[in-house]
C-alpha atoms as a PDB file:
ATOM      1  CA  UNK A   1      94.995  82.631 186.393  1.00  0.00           C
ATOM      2  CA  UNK A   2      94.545  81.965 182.536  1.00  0.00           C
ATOM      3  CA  UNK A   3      92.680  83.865 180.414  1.00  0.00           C
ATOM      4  CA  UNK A   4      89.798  81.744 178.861  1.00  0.00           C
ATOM      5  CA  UNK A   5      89.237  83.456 175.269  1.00  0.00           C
ATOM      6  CA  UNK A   6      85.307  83.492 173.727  1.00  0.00           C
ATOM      7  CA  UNK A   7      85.172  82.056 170.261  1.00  0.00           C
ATOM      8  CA  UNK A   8      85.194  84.242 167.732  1.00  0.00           C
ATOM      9  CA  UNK A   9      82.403  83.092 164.962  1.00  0.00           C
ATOM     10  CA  UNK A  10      83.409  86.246 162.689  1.00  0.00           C
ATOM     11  CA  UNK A  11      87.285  85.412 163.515  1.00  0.00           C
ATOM     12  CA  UNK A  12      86.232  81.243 162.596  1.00  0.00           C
ATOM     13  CA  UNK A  13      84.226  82.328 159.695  1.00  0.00           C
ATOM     14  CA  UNK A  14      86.925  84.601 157.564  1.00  0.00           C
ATOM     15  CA  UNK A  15      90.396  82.347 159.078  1.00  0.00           C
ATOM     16  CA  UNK A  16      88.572  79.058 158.236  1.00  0.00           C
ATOM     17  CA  UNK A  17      88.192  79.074 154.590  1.00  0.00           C
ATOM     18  CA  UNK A  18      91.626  80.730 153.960  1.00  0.00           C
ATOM     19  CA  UNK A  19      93.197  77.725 156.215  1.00  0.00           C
ATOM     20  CA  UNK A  20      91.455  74.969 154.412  1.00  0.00           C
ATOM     21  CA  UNK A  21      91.913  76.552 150.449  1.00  0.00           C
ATOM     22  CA  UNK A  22      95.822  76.993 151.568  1.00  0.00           C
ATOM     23  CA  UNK A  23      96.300  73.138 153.200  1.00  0.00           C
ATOM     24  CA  UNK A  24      94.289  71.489 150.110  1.00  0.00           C
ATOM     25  CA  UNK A  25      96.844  73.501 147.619  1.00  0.00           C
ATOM     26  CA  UNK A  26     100.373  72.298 149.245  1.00  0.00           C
ATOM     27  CA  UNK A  27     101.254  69.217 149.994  1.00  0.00           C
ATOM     28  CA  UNK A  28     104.160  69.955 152.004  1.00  0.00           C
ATOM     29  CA  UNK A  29     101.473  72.020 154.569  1.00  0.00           C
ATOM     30  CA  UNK A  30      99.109  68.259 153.748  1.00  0.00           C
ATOM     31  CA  UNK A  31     101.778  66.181 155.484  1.00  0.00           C
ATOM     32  CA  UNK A  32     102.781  68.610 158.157  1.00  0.00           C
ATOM     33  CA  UNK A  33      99.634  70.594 159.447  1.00  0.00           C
ATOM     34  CA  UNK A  34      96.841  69.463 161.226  1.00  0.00           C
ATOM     35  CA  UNK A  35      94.105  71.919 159.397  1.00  0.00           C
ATOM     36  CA  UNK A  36      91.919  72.201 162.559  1.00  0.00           C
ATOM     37  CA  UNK A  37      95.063  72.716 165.092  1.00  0.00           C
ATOM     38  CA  UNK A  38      95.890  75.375 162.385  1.00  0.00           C
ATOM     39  CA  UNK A  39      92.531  76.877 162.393  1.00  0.00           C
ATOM     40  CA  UNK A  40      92.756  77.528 166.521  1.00  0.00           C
ATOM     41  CA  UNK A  41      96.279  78.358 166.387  1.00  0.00           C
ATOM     42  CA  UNK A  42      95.632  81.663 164.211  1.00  0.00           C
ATOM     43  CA  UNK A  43      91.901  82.567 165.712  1.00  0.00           C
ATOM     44  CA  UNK A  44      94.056  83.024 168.982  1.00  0.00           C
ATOM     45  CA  UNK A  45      96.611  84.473 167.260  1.00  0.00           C
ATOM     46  CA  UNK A  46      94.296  87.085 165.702  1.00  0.00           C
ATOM     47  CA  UNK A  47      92.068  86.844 169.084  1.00  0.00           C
ATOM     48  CA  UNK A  48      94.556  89.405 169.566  1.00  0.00           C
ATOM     49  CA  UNK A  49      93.491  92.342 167.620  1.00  0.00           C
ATOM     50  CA  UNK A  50      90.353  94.015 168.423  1.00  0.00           C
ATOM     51  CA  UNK A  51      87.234  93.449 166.162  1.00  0.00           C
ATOM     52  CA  UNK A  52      87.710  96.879 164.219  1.00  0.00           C
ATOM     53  CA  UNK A  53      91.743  95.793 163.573  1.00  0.00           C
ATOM     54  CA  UNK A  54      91.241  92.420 162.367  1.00  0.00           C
ATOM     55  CA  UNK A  55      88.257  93.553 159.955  1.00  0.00           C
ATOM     56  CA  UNK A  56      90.202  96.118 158.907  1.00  0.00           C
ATOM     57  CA  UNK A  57      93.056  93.706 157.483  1.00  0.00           C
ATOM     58  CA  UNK A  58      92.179  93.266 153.405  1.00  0.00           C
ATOM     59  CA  UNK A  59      91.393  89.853 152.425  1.00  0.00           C
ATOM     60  CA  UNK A  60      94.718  89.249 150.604  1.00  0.00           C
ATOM     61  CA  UNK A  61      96.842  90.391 153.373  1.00  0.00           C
ATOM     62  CA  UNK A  62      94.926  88.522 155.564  1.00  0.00           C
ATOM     63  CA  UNK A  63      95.856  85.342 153.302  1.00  0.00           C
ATOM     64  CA  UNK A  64      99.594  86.497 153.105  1.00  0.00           C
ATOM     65  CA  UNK A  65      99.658  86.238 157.137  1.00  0.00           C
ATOM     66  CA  UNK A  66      98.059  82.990 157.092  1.00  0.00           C
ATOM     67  CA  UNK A  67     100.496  81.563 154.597  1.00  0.00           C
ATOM     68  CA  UNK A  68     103.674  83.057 156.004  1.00  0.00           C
ATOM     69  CA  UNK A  69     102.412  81.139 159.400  1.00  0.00           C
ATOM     70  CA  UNK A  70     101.454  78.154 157.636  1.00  0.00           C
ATOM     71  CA  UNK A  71     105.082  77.808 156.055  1.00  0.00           C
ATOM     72  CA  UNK A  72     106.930  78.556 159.279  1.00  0.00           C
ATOM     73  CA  UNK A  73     104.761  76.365 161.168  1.00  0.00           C
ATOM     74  CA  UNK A  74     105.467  73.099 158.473  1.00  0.00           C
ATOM     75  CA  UNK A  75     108.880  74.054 158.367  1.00  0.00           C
ATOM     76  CA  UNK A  76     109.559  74.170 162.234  1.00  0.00           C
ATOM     77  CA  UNK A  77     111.722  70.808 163.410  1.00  0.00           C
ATOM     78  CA  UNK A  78     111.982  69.989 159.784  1.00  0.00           C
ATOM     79  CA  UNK A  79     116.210  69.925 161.076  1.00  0.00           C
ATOM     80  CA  UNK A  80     114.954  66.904 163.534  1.00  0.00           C
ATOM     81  CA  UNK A  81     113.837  64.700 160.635  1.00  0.00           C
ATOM     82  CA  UNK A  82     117.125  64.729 159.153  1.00  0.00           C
ATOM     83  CA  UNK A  83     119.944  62.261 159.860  1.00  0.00           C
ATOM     84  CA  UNK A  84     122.959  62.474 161.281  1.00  0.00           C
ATOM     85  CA  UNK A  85     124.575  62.503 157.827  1.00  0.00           C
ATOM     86  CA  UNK A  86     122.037  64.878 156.156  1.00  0.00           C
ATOM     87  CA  UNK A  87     122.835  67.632 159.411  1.00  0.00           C
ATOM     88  CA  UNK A  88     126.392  67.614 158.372  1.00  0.00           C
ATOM     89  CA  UNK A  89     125.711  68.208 154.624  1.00  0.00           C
ATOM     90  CA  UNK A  90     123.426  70.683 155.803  1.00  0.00           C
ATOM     91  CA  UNK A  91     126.089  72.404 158.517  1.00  0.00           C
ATOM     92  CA  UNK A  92     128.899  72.243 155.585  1.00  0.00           C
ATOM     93  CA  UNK A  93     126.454  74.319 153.541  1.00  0.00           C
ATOM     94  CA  UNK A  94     125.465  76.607 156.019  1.00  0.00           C
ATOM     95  CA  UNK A  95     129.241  76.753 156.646  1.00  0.00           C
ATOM     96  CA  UNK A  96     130.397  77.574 153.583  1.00  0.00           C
ATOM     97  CA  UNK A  97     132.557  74.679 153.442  1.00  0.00           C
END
């Protein structure tokens, strides 16, 4: 049976604004990212920590953690958008060739 996880106002409140200011500032996370997905992705990411860990994180870490998910999340399948053409460039490069 799943776990059904409470929302988290305080987790909502503090991941919220840090999701929104970091979307609205890059336009590569503007095309990829769905800001509200985003915003429930990482409150059950962080639903993870108890209370006392996740206020414990410092604001700017907090936003470093966001934006290294952000970045791997837009970036994620980027290799299926690319032609058959571009994916060997790419392979040569990765190659060394």
């Amino acid at each position: 049976m799943q776990e059904v996880k409470k929302e988290n106002p305080e987790l909502i409140n503090r991941i919220k604004p840090i999701v929104e200011k970091l979307i609205t500032g890059n336009s590569l996370y503007q095309v990829k990212l769905n800001k509200d997905e985003m915003v429930k992705m990482l409150v059950d990411l962080f639903a993870s920590f108890s209370e006392e860990e996740f206020k414990a994180i410092p604001e700017n870490e907090l936003i470093r953690r966001i934006k290294k998910i952000l970045t791997l999340e837009a970036v994620s399948g980027t290799l299926n958008d690319l032609t058959p053409e571009q994916i060997a460039i790419f392979d040569e490069a990765v190659e060394g060739r």
